[in-house]
N, C-alpha and C. Protein backbone atom coordinates (compact mmCIF):
# COMPACT_ATOMS: atom_id res chain seq x y z
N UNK A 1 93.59 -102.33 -123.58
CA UNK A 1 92.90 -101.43 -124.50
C UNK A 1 91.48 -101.96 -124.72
N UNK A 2 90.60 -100.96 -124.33
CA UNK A 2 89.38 -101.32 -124.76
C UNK A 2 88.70 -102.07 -125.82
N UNK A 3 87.81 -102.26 -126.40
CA UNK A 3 87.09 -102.69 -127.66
C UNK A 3 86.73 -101.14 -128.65
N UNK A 4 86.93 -101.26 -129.74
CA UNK A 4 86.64 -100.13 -130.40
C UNK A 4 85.10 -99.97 -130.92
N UNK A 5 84.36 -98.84 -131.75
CA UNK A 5 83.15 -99.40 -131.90
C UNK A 5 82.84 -100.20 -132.84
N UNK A 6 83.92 -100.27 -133.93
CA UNK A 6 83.85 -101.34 -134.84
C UNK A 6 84.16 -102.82 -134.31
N UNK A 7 84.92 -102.93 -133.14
CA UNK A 7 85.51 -104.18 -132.31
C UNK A 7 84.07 -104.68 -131.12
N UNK A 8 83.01 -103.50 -130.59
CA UNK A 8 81.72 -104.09 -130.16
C UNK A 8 81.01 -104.76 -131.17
N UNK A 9 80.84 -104.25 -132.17
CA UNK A 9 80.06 -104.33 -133.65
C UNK A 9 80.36 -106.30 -133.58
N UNK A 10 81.55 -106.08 -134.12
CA UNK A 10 82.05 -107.69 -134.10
C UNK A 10 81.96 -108.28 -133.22
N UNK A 11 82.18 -108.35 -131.84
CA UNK A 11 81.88 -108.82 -130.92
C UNK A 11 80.49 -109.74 -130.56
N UNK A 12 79.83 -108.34 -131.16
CA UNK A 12 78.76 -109.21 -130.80
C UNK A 12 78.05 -109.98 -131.95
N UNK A 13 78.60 -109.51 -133.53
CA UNK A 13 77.60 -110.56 -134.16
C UNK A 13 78.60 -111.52 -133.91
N UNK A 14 80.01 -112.03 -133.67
CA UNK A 14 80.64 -113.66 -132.97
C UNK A 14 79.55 -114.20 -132.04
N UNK A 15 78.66 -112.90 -130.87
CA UNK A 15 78.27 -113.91 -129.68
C UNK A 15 76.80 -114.33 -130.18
N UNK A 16 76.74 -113.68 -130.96
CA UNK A 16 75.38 -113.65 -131.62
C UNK A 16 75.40 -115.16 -132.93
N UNK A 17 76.08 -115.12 -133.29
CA UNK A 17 76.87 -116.52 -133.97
C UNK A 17 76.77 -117.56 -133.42
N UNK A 18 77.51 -117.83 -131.94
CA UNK A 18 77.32 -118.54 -131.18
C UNK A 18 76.46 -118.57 -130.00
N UNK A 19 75.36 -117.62 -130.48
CA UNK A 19 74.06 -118.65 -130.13
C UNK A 19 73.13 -119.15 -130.31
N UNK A 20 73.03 -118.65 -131.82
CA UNK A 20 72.50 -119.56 -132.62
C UNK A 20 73.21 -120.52 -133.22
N UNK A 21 74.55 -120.86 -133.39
CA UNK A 21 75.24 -121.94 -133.35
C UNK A 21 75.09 -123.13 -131.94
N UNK A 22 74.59 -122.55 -130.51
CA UNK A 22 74.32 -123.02 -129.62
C UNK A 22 72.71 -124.09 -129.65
N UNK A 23 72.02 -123.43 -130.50
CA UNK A 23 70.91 -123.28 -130.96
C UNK A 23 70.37 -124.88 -131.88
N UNK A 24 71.41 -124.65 -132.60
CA UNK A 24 71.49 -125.75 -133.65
C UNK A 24 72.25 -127.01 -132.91
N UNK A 25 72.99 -126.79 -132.49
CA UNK A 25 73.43 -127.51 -131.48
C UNK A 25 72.39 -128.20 -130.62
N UNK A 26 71.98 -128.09 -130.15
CA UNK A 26 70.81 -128.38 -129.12
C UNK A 26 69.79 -129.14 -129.75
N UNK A 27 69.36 -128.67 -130.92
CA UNK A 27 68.12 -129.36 -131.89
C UNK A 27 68.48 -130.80 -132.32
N UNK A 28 70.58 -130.19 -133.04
CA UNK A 28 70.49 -131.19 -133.80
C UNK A 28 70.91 -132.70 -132.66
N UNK A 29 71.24 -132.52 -131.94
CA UNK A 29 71.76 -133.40 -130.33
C UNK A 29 70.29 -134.19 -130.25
N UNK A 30 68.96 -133.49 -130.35
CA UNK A 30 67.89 -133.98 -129.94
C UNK A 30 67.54 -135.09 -131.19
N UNK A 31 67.89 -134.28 -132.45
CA UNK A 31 67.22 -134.90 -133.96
C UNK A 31 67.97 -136.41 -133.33
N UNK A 32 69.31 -135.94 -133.68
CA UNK A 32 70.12 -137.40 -133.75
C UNK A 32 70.19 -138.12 -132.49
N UNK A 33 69.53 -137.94 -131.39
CA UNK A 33 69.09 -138.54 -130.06
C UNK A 33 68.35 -139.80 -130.53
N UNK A 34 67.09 -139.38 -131.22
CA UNK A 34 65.59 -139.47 -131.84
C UNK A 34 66.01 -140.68 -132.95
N UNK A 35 67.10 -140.69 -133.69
CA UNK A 35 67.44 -141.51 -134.87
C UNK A 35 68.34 -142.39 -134.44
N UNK A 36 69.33 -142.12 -132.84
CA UNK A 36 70.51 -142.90 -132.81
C UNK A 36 71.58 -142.35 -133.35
N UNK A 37 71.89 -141.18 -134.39
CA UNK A 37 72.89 -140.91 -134.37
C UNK A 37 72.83 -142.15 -135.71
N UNK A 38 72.03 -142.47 -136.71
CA UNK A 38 72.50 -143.21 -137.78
C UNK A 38 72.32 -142.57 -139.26
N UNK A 39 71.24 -141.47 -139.50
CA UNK A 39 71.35 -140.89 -140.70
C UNK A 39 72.53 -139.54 -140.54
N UNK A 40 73.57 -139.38 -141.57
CA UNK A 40 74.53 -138.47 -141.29
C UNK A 40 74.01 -136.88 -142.06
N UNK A 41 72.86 -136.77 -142.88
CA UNK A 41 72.26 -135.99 -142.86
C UNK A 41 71.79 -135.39 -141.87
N UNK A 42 71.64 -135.74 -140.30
CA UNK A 42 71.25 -135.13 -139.18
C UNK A 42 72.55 -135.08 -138.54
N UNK A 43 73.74 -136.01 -138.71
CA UNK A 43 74.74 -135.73 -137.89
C UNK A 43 75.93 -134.33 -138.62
N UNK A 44 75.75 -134.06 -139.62
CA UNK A 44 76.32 -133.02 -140.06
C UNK A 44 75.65 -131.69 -139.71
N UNK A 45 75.12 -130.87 -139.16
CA UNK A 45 74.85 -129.99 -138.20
C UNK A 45 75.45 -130.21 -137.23
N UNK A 46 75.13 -131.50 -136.44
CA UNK A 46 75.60 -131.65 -135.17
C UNK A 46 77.37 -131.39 -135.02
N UNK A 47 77.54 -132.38 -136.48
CA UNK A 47 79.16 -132.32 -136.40
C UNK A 47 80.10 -130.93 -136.58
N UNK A 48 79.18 -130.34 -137.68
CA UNK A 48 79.55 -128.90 -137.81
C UNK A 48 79.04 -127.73 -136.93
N UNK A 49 78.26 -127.85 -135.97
CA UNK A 49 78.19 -126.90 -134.82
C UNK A 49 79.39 -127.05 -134.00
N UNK A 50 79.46 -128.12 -133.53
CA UNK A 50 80.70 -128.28 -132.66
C UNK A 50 81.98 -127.56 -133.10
N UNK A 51 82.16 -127.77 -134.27
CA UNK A 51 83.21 -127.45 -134.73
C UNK A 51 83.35 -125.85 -135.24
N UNK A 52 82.28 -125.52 -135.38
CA UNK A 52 82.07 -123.92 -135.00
C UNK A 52 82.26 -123.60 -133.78
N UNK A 53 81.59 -124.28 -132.85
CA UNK A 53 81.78 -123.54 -130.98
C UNK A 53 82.95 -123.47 -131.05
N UNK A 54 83.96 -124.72 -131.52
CA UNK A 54 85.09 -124.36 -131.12
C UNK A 54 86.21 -123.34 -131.89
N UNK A 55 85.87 -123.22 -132.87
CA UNK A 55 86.62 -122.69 -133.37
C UNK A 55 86.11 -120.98 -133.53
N UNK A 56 85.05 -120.49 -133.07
CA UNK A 56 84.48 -119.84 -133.02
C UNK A 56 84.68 -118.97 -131.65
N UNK A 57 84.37 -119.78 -131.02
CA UNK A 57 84.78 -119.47 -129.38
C UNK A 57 85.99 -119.07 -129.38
N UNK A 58 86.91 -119.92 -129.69
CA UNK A 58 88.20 -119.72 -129.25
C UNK A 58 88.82 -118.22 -130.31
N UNK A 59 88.51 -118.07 -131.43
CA UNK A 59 88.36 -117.03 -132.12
C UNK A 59 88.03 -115.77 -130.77
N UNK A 60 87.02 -115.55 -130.77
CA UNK A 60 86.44 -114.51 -129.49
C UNK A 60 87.29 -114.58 -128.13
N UNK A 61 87.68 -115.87 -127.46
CA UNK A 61 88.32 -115.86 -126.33
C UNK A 61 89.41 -114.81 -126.43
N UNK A 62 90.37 -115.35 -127.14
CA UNK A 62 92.07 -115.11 -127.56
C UNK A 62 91.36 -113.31 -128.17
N UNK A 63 90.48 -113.07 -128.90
CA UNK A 63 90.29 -111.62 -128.91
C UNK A 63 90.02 -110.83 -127.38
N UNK A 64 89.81 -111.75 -126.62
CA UNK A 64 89.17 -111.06 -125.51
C UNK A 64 90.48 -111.05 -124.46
N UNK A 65 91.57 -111.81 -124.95
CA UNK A 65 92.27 -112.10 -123.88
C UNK A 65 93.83 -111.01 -124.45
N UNK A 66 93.53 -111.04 -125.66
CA UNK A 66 95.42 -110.43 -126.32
C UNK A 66 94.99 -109.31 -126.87
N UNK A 67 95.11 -107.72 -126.96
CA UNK A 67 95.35 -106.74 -127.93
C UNK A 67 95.29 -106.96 -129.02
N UNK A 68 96.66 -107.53 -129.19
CA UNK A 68 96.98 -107.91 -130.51
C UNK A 68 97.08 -109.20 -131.45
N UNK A 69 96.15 -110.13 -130.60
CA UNK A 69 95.80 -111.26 -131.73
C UNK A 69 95.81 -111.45 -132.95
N UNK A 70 96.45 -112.16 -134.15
CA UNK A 70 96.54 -112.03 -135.05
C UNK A 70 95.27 -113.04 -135.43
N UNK A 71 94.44 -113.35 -134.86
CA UNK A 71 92.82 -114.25 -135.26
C UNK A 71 91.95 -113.42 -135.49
N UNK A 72 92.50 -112.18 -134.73
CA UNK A 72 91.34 -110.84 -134.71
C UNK A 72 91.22 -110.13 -135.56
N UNK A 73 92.71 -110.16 -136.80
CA UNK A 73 92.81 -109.55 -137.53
C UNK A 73 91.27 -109.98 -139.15
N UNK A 74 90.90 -109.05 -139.76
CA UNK A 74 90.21 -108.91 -140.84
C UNK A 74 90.83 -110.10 -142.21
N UNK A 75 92.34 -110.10 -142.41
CA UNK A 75 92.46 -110.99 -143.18
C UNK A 75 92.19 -112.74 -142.52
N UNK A 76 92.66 -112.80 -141.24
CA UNK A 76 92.04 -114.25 -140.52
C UNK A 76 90.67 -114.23 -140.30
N UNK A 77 89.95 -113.15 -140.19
CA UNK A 77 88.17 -113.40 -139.48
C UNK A 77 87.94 -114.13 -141.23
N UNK A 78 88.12 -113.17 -141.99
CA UNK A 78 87.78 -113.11 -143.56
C UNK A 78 87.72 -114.58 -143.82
N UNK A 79 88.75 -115.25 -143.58
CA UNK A 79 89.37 -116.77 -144.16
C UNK A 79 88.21 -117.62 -143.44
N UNK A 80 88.55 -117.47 -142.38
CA UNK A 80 87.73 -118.85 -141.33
C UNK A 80 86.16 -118.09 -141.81
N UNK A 81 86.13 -116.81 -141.20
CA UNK A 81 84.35 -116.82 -141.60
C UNK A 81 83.95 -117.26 -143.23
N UNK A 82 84.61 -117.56 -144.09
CA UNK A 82 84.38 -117.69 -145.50
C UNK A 82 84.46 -119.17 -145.40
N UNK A 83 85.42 -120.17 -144.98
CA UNK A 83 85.36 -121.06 -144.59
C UNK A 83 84.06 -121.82 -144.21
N UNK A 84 83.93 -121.05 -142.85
CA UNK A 84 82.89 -121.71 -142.06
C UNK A 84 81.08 -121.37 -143.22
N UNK A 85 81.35 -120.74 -143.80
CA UNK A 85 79.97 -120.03 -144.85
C UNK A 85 79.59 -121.58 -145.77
N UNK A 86 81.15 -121.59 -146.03
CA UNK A 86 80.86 -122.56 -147.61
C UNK A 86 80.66 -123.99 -146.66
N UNK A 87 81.51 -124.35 -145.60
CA UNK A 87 80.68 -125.47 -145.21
C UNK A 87 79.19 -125.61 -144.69
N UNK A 88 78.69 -124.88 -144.75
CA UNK A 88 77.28 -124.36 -143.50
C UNK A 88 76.73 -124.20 -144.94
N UNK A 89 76.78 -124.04 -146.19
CA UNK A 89 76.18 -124.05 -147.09
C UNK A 89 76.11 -125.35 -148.03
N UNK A 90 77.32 -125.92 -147.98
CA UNK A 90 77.31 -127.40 -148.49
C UNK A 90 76.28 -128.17 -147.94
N UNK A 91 77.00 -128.20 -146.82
CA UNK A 91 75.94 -129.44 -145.91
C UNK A 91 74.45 -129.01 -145.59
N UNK A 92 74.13 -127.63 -145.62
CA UNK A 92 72.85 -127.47 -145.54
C UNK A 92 72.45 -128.28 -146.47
N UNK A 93 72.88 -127.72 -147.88
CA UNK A 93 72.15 -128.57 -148.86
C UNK A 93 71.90 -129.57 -149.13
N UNK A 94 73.03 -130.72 -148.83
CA UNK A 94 72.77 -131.66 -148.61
C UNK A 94 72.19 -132.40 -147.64
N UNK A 95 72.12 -131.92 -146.67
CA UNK A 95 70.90 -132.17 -144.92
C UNK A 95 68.92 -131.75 -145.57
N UNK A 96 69.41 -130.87 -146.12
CA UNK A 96 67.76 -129.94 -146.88
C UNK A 96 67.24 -131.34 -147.68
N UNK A 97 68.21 -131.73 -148.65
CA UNK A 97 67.93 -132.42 -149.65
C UNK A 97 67.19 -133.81 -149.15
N UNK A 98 68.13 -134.50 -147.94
CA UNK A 98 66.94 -135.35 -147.67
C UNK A 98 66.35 -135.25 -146.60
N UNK A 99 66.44 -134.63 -145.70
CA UNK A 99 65.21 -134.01 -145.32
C UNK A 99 63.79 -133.42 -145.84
N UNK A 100 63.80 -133.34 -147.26
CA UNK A 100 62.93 -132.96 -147.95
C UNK A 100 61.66 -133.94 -147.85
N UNK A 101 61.73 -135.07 -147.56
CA UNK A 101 60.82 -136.38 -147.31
C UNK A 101 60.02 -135.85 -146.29
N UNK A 102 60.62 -135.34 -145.12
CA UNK A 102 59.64 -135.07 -143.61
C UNK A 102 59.01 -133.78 -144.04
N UNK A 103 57.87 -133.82 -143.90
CA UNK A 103 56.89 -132.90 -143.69
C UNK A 103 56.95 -131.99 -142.87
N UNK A 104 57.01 -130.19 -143.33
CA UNK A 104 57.05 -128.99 -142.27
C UNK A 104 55.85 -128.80 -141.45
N UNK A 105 54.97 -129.58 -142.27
CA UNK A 105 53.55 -129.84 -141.06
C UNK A 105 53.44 -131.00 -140.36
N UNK A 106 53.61 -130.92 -138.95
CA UNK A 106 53.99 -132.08 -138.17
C UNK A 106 52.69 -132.86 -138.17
N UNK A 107 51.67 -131.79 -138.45
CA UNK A 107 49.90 -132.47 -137.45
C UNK A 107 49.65 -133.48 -138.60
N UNK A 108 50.62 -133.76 -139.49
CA UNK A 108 49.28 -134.97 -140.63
C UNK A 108 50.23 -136.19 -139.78
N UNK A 109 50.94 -136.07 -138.80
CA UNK A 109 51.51 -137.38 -138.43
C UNK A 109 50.40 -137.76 -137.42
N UNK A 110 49.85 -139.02 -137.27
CA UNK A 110 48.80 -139.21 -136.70
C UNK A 110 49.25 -139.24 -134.58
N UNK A 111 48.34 -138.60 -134.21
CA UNK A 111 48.77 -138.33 -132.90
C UNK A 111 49.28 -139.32 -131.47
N UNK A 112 48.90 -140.42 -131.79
CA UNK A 112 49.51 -141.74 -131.10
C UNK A 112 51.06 -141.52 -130.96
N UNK A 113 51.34 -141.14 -132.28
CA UNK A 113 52.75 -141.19 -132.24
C UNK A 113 53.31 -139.44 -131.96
N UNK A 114 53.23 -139.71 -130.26
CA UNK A 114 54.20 -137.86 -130.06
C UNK A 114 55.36 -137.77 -129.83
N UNK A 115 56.34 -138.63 -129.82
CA UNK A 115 57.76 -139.24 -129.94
C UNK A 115 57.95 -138.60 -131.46
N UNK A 116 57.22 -138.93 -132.48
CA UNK A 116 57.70 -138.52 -133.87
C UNK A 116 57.35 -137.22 -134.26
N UNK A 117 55.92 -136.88 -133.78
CA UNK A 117 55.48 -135.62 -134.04
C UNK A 117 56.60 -134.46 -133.21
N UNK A 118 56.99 -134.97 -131.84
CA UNK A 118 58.61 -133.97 -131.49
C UNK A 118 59.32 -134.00 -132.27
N UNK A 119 60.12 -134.87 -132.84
CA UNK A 119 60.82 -135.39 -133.41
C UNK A 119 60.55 -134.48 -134.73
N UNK A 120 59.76 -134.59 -135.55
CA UNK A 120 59.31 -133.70 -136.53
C UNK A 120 59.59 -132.05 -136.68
N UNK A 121 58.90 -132.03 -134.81
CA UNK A 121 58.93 -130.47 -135.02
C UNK A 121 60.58 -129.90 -134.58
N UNK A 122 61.34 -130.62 -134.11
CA UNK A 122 62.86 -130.20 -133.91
C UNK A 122 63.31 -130.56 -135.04
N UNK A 123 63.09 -131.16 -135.95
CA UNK A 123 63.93 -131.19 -137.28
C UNK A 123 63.67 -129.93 -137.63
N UNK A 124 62.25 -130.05 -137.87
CA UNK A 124 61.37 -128.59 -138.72
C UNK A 124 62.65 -127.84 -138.55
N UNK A 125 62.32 -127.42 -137.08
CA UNK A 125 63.27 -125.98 -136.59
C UNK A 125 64.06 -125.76 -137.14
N UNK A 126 65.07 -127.28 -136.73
CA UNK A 126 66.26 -127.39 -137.10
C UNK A 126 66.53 -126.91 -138.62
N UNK A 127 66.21 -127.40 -139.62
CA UNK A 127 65.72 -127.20 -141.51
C UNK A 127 65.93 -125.50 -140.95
N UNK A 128 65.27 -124.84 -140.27
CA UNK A 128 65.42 -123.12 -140.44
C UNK A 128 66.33 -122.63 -140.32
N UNK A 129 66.71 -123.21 -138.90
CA UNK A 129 68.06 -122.43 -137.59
C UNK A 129 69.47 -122.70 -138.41
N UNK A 130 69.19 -123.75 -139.37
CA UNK A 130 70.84 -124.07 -139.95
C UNK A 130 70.69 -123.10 -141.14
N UNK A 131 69.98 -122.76 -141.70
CA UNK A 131 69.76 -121.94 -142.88
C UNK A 131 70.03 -120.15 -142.26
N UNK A 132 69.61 -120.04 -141.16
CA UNK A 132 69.37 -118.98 -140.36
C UNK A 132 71.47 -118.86 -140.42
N UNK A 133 71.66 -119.77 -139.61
CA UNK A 133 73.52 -119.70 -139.49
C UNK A 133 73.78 -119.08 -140.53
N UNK A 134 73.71 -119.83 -141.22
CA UNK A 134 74.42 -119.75 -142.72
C UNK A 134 74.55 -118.44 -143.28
N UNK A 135 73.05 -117.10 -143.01
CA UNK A 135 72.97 -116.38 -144.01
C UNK A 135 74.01 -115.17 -143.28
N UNK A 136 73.49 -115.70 -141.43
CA UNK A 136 74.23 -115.02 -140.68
C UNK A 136 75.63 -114.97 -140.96
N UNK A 137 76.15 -116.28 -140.94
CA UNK A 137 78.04 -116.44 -141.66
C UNK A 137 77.98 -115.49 -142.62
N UNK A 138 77.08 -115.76 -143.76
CA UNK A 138 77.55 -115.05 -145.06
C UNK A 138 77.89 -113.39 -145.13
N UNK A 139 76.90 -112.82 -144.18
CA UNK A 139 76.75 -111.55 -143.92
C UNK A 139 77.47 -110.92 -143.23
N UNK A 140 78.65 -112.25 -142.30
CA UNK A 140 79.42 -110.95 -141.36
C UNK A 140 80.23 -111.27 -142.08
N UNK A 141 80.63 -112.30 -142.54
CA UNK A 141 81.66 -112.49 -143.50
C UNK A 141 82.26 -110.96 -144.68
N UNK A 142 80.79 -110.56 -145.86
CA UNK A 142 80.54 -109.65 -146.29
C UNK A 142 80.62 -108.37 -145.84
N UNK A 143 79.92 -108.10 -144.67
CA UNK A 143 80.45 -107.21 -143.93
C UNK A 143 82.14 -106.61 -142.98
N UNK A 144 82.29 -107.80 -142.95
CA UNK A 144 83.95 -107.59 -142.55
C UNK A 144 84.78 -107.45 -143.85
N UNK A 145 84.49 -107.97 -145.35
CA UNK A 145 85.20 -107.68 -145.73
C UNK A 145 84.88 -106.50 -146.67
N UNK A 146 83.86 -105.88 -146.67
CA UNK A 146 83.93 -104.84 -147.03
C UNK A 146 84.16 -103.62 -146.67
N UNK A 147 83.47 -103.68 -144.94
CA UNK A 147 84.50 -102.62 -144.74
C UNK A 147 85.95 -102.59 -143.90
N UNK A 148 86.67 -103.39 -144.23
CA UNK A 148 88.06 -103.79 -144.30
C UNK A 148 88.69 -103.49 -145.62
N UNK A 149 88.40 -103.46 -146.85
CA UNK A 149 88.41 -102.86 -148.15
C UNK A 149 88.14 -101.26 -148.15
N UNK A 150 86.86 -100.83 -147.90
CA UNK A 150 86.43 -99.65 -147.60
C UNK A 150 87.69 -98.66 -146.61
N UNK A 151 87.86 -99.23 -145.34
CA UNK A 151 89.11 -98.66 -144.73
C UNK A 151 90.51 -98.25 -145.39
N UNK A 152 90.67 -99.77 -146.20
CA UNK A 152 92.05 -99.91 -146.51
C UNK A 152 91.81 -98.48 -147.78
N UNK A 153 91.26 -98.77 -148.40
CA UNK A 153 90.84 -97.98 -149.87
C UNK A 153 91.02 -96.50 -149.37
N UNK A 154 90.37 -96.21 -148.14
CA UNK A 154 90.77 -94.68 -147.31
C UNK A 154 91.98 -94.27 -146.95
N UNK A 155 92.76 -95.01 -147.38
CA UNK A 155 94.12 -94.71 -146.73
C UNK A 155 94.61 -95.13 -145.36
N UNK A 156 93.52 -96.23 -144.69
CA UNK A 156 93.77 -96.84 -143.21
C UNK A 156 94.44 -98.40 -143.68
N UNK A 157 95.62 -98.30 -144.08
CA UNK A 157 96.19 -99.62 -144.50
C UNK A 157 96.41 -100.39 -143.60
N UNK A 158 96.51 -99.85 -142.29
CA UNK A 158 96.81 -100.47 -140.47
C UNK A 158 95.49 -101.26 -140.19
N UNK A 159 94.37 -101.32 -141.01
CA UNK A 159 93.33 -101.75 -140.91
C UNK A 159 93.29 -103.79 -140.62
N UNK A 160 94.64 -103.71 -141.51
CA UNK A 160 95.25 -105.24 -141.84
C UNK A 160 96.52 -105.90 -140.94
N UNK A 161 96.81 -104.77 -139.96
CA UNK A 161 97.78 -105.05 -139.11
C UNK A 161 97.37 -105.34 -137.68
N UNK A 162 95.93 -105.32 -137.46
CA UNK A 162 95.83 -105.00 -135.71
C UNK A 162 94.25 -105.53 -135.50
N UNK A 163 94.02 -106.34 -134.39
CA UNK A 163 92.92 -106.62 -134.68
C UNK A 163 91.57 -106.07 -134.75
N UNK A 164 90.61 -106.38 -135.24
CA UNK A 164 89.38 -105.61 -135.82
C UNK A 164 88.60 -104.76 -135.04
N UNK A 165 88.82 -105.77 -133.27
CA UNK A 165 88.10 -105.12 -132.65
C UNK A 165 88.66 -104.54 -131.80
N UNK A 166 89.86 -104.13 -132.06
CA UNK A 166 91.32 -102.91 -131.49
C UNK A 166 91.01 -101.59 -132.47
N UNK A 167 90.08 -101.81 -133.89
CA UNK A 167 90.57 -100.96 -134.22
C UNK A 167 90.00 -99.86 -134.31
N UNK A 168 90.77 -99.04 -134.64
CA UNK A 168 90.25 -97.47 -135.17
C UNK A 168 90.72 -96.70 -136.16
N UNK A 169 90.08 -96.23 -137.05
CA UNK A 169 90.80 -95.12 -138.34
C UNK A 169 92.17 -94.82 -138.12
N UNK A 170 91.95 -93.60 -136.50
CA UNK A 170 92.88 -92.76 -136.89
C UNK A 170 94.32 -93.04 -135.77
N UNK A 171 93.89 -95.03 -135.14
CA UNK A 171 94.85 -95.00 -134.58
C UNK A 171 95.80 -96.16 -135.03
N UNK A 172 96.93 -96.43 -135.11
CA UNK A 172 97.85 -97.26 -136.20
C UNK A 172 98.10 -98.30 -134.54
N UNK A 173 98.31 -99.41 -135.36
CA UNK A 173 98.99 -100.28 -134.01
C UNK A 173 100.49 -100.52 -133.82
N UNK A 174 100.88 -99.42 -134.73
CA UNK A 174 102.45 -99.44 -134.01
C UNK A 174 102.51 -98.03 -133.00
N UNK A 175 101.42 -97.13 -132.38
CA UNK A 175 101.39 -96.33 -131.51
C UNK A 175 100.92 -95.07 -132.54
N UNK A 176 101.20 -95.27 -133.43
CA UNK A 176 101.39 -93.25 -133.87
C UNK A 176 99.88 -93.27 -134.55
N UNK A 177 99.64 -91.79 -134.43
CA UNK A 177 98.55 -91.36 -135.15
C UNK A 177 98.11 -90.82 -136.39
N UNK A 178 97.08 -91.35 -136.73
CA UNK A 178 97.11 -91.23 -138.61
C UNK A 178 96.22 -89.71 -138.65
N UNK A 179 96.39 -88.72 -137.81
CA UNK A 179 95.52 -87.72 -137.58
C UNK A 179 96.62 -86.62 -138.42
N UNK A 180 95.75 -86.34 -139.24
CA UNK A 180 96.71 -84.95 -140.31
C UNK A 180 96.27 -83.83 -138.99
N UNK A 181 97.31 -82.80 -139.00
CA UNK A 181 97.23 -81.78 -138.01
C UNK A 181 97.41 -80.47 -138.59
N UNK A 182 96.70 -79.73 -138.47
CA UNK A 182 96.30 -77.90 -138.94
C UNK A 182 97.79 -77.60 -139.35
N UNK A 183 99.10 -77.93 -139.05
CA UNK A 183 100.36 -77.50 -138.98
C UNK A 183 101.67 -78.69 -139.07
N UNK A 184 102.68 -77.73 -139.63
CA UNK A 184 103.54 -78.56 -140.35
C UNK A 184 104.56 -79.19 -139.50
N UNK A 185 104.35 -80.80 -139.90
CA UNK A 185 105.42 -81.27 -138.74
C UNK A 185 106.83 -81.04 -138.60
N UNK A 186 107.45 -80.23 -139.68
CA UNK A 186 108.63 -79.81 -139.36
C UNK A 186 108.67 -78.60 -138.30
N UNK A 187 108.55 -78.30 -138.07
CA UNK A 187 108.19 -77.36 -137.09
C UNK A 187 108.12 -78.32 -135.59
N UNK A 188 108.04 -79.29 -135.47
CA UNK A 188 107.92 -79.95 -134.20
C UNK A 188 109.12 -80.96 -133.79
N UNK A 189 109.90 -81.31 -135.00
CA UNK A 189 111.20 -82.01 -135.30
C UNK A 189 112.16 -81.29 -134.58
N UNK A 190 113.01 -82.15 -133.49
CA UNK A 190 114.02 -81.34 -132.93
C UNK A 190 115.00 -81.55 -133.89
N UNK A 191 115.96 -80.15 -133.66
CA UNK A 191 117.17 -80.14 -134.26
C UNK A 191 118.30 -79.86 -133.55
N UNK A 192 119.22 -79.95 -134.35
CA UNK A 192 120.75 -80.33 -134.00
C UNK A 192 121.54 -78.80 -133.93
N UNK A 193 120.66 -78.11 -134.66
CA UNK A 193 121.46 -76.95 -135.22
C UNK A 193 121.68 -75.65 -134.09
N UNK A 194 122.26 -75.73 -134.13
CA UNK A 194 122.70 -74.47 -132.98
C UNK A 194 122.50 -73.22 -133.32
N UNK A 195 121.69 -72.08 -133.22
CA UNK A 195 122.02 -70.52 -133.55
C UNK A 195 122.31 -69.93 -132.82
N UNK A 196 123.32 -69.04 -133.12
CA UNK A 196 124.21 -67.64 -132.29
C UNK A 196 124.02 -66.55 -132.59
């Protein structure tokens, strides 16, 4: 079964997730290259990207690979993306906080030193791209669960049974269709009854 258009929708802000999770990744690999890997204010990006790819990825794979994944479903995206928000917001803050010492203007570092002035300007980035994640988490987060609420609230309660990007209004994932029809379904019910 295909992707639905609410199941492209998601699709792609996940790949879109992970690449700017790819993103941060990359910076923060360079920051903590640059330091050794000894202030953990730079290694918490690093540590928490990873742990997004993976859990992130594998989220999208297993959607890409099963129908009916229960990771795909709106109450699991909901959990882990809310999850992944509040850590990506903790540790920002605390990464922001001392990072606050380095300067967003690299040029007052005197130019002899271009080892630090790099160094500077991939933190810089870095200070954005993790803030950038974050608002991104918060928003699909928000967005999935509202209109997962919005659905359910319509009378699409199957909204919570099948995954997000399987789904559709008017189709249920136990096969049948939630489509009201011009005419009465008794009328289509076979019967038993014999007339003579």
């Amino acid at each position: 079964m295909a992707f639905s258009s609410v199941g492209r929708v998601k699709v792609a802000a996940h790949f879109l997730l992970l690449v700017v999770n790819i993103v941060v990744l990359a910076l923060s690999t360079r920051v903590n290259l640059y330091q050794e890997f000894f202030f953990i204010a730079d290694r918490f990006p690093f540590i928490l990207s990873i742990i997004t790819f993976v859990v992130l990825g594998l989220m999208t794979l297993i959607d890409f690979v099963s129908n009916s994944s229960y990771t795909g479903r709106p109450q699991f995206e909901i959990g882990v993306l809310s999850l992944l928000s509040i850590f990506w917001f903790a540790f920002n803050v605390f990464s922001s906080s001392r990072w606050s010492s380095v300067p967003f203007n690299c040029g007052v570092i005197p130019s002899d030193f271009t080892d630090t002035i790099q160094w500077c300007q991939q933190l810089s980035a870095l200070r954005v791209v993790v803030w950038m994640e974050w608002v991104m988490f918060f928003l699909t987060t928000v967005g999935t669960l509202r209109y997962s609420i919005t659905q359910s609230n319509q009378g699409n309660k199957h909204v919570f049974q099948m995954p997000l990007s399987r789904y559709a209004p008017n189709i249920r994932s136990d096969g049948h269709n939630n489509v009201d029809y011009a005419f009465n379904s008794q009328f289509m019910e076979p019967s038993n009854k014999m007339y003579y």
